[in-house]
PDB file of N, CA and C in Angstrom:
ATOM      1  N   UNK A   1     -13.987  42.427  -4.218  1.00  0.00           N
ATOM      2  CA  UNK A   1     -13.091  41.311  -4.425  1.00  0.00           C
ATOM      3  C   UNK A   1     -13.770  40.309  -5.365  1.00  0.00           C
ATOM      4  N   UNK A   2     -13.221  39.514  -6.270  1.00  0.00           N
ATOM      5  CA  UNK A   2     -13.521  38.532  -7.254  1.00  0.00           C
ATOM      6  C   UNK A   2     -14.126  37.507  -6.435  1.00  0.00           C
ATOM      7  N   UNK A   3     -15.705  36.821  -7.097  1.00  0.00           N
ATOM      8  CA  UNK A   3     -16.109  35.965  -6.371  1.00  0.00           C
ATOM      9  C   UNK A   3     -15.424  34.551  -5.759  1.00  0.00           C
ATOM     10  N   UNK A   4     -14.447  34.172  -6.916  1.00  0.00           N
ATOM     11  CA  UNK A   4     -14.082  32.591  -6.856  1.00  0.00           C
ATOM     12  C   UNK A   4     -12.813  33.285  -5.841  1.00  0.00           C
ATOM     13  N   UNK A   5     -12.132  34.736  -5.811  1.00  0.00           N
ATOM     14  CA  UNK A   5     -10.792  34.730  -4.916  1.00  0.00           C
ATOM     15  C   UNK A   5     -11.616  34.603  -3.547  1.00  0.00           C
ATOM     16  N   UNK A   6     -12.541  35.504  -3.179  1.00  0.00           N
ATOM     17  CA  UNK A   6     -13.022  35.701  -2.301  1.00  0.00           C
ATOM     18  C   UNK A   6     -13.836  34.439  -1.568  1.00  0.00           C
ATOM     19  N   UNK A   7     -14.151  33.126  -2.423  1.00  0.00           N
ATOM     20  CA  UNK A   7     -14.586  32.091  -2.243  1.00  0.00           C
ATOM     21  C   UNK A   7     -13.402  31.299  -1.607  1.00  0.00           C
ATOM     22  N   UNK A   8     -12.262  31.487  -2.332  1.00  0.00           N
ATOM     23  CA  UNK A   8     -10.894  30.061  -1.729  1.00  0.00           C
ATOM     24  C   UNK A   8     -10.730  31.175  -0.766  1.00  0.00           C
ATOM     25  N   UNK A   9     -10.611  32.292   0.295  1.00  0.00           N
ATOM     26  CA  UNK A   9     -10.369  32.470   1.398  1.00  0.00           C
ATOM     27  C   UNK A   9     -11.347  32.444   2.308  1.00  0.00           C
ATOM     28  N   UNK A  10     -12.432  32.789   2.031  1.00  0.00           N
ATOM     29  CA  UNK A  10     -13.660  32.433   3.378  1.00  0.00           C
ATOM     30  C   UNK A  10     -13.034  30.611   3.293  1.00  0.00           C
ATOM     31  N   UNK A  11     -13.290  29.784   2.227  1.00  0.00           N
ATOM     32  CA  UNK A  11     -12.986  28.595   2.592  1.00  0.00           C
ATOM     33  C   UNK A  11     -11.713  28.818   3.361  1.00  0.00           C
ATOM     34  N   UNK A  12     -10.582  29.204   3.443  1.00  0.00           N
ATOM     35  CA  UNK A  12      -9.599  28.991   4.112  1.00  0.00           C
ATOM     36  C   UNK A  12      -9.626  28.954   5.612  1.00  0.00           C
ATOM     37  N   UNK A  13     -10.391  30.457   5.548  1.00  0.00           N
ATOM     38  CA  UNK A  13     -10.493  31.166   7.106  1.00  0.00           C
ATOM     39  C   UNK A  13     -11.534  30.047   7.334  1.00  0.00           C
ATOM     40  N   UNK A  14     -12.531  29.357   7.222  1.00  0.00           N
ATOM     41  CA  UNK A  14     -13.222  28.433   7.587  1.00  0.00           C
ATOM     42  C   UNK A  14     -12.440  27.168   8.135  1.00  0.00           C
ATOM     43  N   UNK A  15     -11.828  26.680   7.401  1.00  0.00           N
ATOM     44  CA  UNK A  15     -10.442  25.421   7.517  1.00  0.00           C
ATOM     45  C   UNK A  15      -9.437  25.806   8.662  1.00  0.00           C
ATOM     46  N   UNK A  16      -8.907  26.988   8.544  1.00  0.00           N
ATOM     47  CA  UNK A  16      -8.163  26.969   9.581  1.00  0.00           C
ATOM     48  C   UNK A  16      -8.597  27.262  10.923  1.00  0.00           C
ATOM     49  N   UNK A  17      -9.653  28.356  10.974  1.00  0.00           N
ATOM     50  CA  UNK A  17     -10.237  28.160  12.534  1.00  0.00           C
ATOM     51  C   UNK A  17     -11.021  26.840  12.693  1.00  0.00           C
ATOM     52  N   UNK A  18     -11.163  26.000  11.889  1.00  0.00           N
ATOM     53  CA  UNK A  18     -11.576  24.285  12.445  1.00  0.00           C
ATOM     54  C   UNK A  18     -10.098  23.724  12.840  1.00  0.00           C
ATOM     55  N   UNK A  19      -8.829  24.253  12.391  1.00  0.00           N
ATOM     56  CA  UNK A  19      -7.658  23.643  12.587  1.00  0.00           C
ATOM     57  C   UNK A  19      -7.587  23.382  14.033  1.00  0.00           C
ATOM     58  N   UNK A  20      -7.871  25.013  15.009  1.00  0.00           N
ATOM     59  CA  UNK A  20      -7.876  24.879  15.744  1.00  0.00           C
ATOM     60  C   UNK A  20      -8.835  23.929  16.848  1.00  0.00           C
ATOM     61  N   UNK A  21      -9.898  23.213  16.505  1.00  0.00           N
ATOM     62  CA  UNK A  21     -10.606  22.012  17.502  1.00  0.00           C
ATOM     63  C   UNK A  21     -12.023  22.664  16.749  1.00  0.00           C
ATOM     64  N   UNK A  22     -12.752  21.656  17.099  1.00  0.00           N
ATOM     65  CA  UNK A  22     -14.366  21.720  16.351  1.00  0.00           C
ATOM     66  C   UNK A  22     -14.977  22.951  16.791  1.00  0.00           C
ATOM     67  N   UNK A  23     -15.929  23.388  15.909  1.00  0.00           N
ATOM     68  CA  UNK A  23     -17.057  24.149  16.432  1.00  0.00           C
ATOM     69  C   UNK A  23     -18.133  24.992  15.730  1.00  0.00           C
ATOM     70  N   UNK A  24     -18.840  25.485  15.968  1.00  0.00           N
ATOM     71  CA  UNK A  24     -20.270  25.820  15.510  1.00  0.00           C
ATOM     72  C   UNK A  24     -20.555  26.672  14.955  1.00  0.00           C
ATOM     73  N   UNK A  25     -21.708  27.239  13.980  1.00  0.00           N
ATOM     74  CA  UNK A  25     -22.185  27.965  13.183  1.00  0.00           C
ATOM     75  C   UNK A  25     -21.440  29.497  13.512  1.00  0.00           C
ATOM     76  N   UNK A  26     -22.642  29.841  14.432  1.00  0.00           N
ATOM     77  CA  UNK A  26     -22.419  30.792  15.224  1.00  0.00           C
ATOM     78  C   UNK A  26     -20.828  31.739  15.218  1.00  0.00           C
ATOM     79  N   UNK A  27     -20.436  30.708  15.800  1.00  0.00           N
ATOM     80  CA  UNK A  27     -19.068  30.843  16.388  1.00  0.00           C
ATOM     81  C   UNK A  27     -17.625  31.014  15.808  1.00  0.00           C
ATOM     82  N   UNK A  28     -17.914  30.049  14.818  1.00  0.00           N
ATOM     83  CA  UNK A  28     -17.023  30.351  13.446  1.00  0.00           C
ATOM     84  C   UNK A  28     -17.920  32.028  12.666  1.00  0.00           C
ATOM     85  N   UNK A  29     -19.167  32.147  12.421  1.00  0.00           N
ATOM     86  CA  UNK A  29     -18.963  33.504  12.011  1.00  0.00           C
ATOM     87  C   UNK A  29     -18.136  34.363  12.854  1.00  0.00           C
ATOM     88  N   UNK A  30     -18.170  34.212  14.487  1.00  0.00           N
ATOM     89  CA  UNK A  30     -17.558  35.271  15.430  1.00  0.00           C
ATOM     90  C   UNK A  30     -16.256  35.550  15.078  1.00  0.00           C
ATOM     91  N   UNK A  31     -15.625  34.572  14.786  1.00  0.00           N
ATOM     92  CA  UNK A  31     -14.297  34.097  15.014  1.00  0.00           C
ATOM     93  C   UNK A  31     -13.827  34.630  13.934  1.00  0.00           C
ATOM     94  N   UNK A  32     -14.409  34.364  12.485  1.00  0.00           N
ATOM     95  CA  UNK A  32     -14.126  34.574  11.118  1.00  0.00           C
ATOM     96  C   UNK A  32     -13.966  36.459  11.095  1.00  0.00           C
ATOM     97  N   UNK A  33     -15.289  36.930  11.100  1.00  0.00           N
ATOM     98  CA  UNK A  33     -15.513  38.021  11.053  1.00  0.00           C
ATOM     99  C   UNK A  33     -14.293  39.164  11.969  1.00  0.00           C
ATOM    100  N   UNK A  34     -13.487  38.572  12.409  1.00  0.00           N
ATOM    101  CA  UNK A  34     -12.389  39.732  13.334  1.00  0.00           C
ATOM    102  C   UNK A  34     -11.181  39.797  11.944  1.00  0.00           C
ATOM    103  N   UNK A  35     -11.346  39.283  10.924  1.00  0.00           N
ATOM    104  CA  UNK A  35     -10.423  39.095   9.804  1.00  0.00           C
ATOM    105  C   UNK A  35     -11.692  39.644   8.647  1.00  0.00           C
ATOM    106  N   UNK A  36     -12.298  39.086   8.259  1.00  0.00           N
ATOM    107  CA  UNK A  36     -12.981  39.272   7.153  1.00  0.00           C
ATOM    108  C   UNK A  36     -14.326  39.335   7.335  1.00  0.00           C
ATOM    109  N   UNK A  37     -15.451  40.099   6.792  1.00  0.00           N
ATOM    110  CA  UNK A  37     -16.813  39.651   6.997  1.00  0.00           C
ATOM    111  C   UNK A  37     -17.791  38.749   6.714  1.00  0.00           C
ATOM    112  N   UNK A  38     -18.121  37.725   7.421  1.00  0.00           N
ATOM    113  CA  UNK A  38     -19.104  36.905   6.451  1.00  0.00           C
ATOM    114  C   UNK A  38     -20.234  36.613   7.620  1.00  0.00           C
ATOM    115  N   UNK A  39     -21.428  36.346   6.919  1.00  0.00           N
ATOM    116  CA  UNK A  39     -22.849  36.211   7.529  1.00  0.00           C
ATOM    117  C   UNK A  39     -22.941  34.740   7.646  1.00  0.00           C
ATOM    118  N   UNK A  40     -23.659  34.341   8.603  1.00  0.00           N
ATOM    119  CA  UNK A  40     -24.321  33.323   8.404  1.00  0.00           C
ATOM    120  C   UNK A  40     -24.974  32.686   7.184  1.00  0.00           C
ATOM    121  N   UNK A  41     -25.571  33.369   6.706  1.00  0.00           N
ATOM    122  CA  UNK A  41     -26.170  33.069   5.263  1.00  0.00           C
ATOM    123  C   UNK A  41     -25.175  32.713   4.152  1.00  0.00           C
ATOM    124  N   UNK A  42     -23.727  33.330   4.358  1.00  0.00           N
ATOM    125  CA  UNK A  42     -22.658  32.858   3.374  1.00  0.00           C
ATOM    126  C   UNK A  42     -21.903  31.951   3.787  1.00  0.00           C
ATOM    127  N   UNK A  43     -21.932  31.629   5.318  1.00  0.00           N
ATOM    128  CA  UNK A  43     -20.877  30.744   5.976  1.00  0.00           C
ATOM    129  C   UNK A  43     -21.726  29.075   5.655  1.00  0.00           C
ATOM    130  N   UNK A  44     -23.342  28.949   5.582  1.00  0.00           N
ATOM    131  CA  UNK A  44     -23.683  27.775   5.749  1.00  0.00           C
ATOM    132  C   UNK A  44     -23.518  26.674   4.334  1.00  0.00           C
ATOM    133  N   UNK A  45     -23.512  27.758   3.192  1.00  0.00           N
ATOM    134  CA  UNK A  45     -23.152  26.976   1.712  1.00  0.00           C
ATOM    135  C   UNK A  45     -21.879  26.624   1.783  1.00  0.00           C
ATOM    136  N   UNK A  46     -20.814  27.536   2.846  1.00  0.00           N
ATOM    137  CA  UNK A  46     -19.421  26.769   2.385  1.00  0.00           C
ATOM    138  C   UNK A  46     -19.269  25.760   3.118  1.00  0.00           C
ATOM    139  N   UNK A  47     -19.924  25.911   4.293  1.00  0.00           N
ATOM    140  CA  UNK A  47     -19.627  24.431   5.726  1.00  0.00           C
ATOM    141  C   UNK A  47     -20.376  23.346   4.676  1.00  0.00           C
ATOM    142  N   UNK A  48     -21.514  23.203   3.816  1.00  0.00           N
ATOM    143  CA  UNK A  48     -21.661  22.287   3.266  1.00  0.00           C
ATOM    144  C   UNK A  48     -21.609  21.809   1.931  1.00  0.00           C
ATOM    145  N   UNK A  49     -20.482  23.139   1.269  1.00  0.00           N
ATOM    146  CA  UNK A  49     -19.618  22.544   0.039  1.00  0.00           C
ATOM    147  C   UNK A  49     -18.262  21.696   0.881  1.00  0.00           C
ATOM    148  N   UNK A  50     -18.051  22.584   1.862  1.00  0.00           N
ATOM    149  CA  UNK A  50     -16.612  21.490   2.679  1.00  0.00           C
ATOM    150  C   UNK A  50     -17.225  20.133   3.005  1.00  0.00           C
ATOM    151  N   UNK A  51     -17.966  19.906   3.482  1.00  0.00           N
ATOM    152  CA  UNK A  51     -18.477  18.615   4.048  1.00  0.00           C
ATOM    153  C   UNK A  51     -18.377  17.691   2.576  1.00  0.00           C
ATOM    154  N   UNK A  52     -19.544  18.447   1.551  1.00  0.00           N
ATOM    155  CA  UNK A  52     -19.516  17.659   0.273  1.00  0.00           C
ATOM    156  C   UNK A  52     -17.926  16.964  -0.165  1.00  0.00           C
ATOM    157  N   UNK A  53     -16.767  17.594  -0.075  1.00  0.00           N
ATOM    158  CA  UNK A  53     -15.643  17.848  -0.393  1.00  0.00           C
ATOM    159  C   UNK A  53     -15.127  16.719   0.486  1.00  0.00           C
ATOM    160  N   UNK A  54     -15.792  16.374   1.772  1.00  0.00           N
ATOM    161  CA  UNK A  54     -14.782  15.958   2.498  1.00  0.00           C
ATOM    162  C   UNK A  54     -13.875  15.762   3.321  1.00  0.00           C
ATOM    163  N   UNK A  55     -13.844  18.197   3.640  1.00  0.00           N
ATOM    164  CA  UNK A  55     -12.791  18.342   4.155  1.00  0.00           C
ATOM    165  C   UNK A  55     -13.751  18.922   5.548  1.00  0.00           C
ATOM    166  N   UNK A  56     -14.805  18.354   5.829  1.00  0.00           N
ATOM    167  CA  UNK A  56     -14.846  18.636   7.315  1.00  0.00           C
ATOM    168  C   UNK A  56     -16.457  17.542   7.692  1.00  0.00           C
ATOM    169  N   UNK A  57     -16.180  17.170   8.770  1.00  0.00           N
ATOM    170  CA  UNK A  57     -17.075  16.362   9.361  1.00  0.00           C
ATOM    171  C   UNK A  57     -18.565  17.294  10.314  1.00  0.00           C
ATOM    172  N   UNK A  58     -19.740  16.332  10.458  1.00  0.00           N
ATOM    173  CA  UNK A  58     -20.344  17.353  11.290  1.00  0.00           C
ATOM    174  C   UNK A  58     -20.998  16.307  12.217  1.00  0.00           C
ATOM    175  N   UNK A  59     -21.020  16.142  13.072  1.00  0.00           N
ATOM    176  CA  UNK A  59     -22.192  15.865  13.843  1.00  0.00           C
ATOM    177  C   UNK A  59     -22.791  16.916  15.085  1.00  0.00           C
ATOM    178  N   UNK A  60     -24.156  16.685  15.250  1.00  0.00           N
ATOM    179  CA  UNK A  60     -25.303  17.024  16.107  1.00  0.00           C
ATOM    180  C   UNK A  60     -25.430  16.738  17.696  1.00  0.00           C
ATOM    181  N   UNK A  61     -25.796  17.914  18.237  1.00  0.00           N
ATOM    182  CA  UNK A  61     -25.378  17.463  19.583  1.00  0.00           C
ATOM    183  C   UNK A  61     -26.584  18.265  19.820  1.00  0.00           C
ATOM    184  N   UNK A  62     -26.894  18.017  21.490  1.00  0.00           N
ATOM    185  CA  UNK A  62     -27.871  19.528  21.989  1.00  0.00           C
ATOM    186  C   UNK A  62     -27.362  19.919  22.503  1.00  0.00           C
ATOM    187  N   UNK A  63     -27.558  21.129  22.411  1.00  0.00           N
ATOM    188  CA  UNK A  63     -27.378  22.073  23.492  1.00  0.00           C
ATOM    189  C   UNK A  63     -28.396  22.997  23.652  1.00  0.00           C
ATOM    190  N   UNK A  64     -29.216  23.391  24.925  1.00  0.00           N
ATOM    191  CA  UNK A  64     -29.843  24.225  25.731  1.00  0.00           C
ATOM    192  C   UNK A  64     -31.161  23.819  25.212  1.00  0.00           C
ATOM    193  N   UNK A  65     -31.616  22.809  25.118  1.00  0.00           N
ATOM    194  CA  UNK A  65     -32.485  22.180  24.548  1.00  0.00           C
ATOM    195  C   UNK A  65     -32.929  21.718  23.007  1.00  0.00           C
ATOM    196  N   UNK A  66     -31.809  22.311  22.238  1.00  0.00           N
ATOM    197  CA  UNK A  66     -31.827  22.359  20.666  1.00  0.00           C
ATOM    198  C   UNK A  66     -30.699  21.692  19.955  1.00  0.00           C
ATOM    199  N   UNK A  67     -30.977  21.490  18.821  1.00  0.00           N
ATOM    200  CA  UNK A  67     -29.719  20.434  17.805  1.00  0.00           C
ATOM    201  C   UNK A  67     -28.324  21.693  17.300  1.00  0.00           C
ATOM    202  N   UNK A  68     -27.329  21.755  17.826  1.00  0.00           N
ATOM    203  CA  UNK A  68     -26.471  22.339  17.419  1.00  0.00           C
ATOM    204  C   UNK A  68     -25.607  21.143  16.347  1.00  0.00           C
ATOM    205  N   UNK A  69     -25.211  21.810  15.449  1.00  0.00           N
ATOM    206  CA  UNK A  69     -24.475  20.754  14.770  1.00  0.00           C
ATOM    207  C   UNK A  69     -22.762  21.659  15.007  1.00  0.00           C
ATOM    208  N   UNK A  70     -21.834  21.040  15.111  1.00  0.00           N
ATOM    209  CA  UNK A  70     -20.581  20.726  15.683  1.00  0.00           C
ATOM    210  C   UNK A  70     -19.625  20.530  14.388  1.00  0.00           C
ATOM    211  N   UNK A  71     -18.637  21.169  14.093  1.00  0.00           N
ATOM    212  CA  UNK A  71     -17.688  20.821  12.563  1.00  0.00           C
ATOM    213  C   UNK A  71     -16.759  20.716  12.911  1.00  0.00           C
ATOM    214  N   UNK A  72     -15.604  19.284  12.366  1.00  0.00           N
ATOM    215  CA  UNK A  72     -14.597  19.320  12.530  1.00  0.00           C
ATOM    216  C   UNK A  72     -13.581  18.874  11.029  1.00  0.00           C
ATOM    217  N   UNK A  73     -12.360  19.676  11.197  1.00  0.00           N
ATOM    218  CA  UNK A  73     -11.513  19.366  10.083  1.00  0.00           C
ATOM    219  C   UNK A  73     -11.346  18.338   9.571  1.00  0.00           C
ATOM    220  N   UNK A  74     -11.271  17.576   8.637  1.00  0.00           N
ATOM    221  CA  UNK A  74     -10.412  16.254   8.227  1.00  0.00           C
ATOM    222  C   UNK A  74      -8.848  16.230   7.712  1.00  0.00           C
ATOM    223  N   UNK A  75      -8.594  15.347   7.494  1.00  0.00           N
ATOM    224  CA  UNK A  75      -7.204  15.226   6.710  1.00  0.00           C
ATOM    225  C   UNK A  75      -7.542  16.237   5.439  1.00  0.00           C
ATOM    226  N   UNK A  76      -8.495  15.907   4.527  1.00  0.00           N
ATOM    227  CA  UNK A  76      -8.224  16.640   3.235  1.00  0.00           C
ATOM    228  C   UNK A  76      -8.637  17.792   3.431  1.00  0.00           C
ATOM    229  N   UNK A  77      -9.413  18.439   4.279  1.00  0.00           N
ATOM    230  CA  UNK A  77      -9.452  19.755   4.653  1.00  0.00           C
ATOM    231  C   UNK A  77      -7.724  20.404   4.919  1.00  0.00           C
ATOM    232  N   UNK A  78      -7.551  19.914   5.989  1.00  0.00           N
ATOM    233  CA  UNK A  78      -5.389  20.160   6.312  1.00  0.00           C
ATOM    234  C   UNK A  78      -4.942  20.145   5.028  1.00  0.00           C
ATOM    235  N   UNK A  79      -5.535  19.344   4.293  1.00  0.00           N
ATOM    236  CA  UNK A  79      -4.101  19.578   2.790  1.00  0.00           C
ATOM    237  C   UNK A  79      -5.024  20.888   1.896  1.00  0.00           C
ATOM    238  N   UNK A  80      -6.218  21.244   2.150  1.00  0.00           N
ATOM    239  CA  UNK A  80      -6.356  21.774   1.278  1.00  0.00           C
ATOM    240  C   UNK A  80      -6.314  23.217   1.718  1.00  0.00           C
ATOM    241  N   UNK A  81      -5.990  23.509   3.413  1.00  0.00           N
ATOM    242  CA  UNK A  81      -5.469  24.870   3.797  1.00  0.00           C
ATOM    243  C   UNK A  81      -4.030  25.177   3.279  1.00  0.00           C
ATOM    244  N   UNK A  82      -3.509  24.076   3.234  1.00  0.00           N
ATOM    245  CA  UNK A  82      -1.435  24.139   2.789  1.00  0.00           C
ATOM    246  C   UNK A  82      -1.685  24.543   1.064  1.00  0.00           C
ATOM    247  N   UNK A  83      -2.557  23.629   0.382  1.00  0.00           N
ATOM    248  CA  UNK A  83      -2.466  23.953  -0.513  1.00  0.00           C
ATOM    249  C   UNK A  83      -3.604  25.915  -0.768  1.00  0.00           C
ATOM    250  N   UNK A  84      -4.193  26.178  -0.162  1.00  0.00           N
ATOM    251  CA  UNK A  84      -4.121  27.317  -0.213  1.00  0.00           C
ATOM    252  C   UNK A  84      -3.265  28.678  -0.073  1.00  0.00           C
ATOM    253  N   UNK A  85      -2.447  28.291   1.199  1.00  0.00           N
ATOM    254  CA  UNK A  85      -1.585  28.977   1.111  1.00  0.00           C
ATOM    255  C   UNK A  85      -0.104  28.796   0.032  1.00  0.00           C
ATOM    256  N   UNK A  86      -0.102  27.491  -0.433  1.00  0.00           N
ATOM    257  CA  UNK A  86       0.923  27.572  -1.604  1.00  0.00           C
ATOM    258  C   UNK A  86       0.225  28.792  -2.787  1.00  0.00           C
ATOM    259  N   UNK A  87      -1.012  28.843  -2.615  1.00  0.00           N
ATOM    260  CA  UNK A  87      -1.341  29.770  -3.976  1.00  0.00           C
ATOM    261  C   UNK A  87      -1.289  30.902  -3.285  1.00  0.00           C
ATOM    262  N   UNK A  88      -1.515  31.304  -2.157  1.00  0.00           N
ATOM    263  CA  UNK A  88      -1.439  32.821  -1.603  1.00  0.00           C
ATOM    264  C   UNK A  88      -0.209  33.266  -1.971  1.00  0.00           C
ATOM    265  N   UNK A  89       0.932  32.450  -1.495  1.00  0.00           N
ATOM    266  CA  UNK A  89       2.116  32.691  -1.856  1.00  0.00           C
ATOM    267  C   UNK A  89       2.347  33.071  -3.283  1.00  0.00           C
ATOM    268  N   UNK A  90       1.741  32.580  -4.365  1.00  0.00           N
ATOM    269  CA  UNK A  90       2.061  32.819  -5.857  1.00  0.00           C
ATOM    270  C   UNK A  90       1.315  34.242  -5.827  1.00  0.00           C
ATOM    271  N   UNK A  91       0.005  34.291  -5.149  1.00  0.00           N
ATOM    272  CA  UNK A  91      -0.629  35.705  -5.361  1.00  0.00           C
ATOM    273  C   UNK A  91       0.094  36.761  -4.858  1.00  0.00           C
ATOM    274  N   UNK A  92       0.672  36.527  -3.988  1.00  0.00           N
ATOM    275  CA  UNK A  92       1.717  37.676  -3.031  1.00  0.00           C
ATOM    276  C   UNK A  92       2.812  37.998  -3.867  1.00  0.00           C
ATOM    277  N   UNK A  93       3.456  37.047  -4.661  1.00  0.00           N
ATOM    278  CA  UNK A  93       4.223  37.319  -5.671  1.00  0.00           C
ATOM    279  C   UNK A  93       3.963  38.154  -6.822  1.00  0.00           C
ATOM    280  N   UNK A  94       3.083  38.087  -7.236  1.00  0.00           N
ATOM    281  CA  UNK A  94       2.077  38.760  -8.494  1.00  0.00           C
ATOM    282  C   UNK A  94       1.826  40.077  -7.618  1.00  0.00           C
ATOM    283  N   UNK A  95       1.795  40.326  -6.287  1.00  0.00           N
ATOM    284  CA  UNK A  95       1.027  41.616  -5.923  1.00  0.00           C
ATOM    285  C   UNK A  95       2.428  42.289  -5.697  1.00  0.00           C
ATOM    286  N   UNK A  96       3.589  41.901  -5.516  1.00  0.00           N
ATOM    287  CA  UNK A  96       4.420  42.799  -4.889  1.00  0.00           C
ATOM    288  C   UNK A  96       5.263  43.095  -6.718  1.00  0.00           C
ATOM    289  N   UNK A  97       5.255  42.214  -7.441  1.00  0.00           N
ATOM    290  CA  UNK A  97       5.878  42.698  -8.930  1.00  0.00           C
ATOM    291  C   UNK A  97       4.555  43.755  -9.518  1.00  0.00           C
ATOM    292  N   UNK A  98       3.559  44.094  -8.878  1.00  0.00           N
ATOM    293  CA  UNK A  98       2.755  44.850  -9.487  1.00  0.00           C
ATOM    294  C   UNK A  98       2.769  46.244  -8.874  1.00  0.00           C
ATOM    295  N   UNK A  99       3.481  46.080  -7.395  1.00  0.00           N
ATOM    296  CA  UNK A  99       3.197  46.847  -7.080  1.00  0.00           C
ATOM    297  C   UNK A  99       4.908  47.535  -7.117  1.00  0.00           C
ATOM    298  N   UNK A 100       5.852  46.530  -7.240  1.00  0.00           N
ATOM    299  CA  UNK A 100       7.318  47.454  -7.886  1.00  0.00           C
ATOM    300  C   UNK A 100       7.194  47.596  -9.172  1.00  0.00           C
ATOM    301  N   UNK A 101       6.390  47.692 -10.178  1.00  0.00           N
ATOM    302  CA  UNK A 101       6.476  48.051 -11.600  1.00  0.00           C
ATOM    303  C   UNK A 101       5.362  49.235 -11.422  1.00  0.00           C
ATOM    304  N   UNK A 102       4.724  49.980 -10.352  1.00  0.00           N
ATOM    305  CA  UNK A 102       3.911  50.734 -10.425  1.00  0.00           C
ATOM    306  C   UNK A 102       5.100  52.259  -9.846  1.00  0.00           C
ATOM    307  N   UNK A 103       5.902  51.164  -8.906  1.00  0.00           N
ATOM    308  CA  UNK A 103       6.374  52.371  -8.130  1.00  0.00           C
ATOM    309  C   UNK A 103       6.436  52.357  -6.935  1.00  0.00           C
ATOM    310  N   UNK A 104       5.054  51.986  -6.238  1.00  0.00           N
ATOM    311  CA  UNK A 104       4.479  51.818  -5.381  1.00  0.00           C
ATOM    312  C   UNK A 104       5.287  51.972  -3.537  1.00  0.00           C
ATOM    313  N   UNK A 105       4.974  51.999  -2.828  1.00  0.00           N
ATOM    314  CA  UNK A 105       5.779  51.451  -1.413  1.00  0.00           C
ATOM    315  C   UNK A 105       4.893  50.380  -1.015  1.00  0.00           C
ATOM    316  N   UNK A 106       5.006  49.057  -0.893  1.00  0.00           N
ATOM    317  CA  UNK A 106       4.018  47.956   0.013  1.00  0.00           C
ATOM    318  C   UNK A 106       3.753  48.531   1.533  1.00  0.00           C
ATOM    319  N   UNK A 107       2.835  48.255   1.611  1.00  0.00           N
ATOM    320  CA  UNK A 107       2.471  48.602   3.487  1.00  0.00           C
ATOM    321  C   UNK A 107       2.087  47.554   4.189  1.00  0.00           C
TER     322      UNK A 107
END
């Protein structure tokens, strides 16, 4: 998959499982990974290009004797999942005229 496509959906899938209530490193890989694969090592540059951005908050808590840090959505995170899916929608368009000018059956 193309780096920058494959970049606006880990960001997505990141945004929207924060839609659902805050939460942690870890856990968002768990969560992420039943849809798409991503490591820890790829999930921590986007939690802190989102933060840079705006579209998600973090604070630090302990737990089990250690600093867990905690992420939650913002407002411009929410607009910038809607506005993702306005472009999915244009891509879905582009995939199904490609795939009736091939012939194709969609599945």
């Amino acid at each position: 998959m193309e780096a920058q496509l494959r970049r606006g959906i880990l960001d997505a899938c990141v945004l929207a499982v924060l839609e659902r209530g805050e939460s942690y490193g870890y856990k968002l890989v768990t969560d992420i990974n039943t849809f798409i694969e991503i490591t820890e090592s790829t999930l921590y540059p986007i939690l802190k290009r989102l933060e840079a951005s705006n579209m998600l908050t973090v604070r630090t808590m302990e737990y089990n004797g250690r600093l867990r840090k905690y992420y939650s959505i913002t407002d411009a995170g929410r607009n910038r999942v809607t506005e993702l899916l306005s472009e999915w929608e244009e891509i879905d368009k582009v995939y199904r005229y490609i795939i009736e000018e091939r012939g194709e059956n969609r599945e």
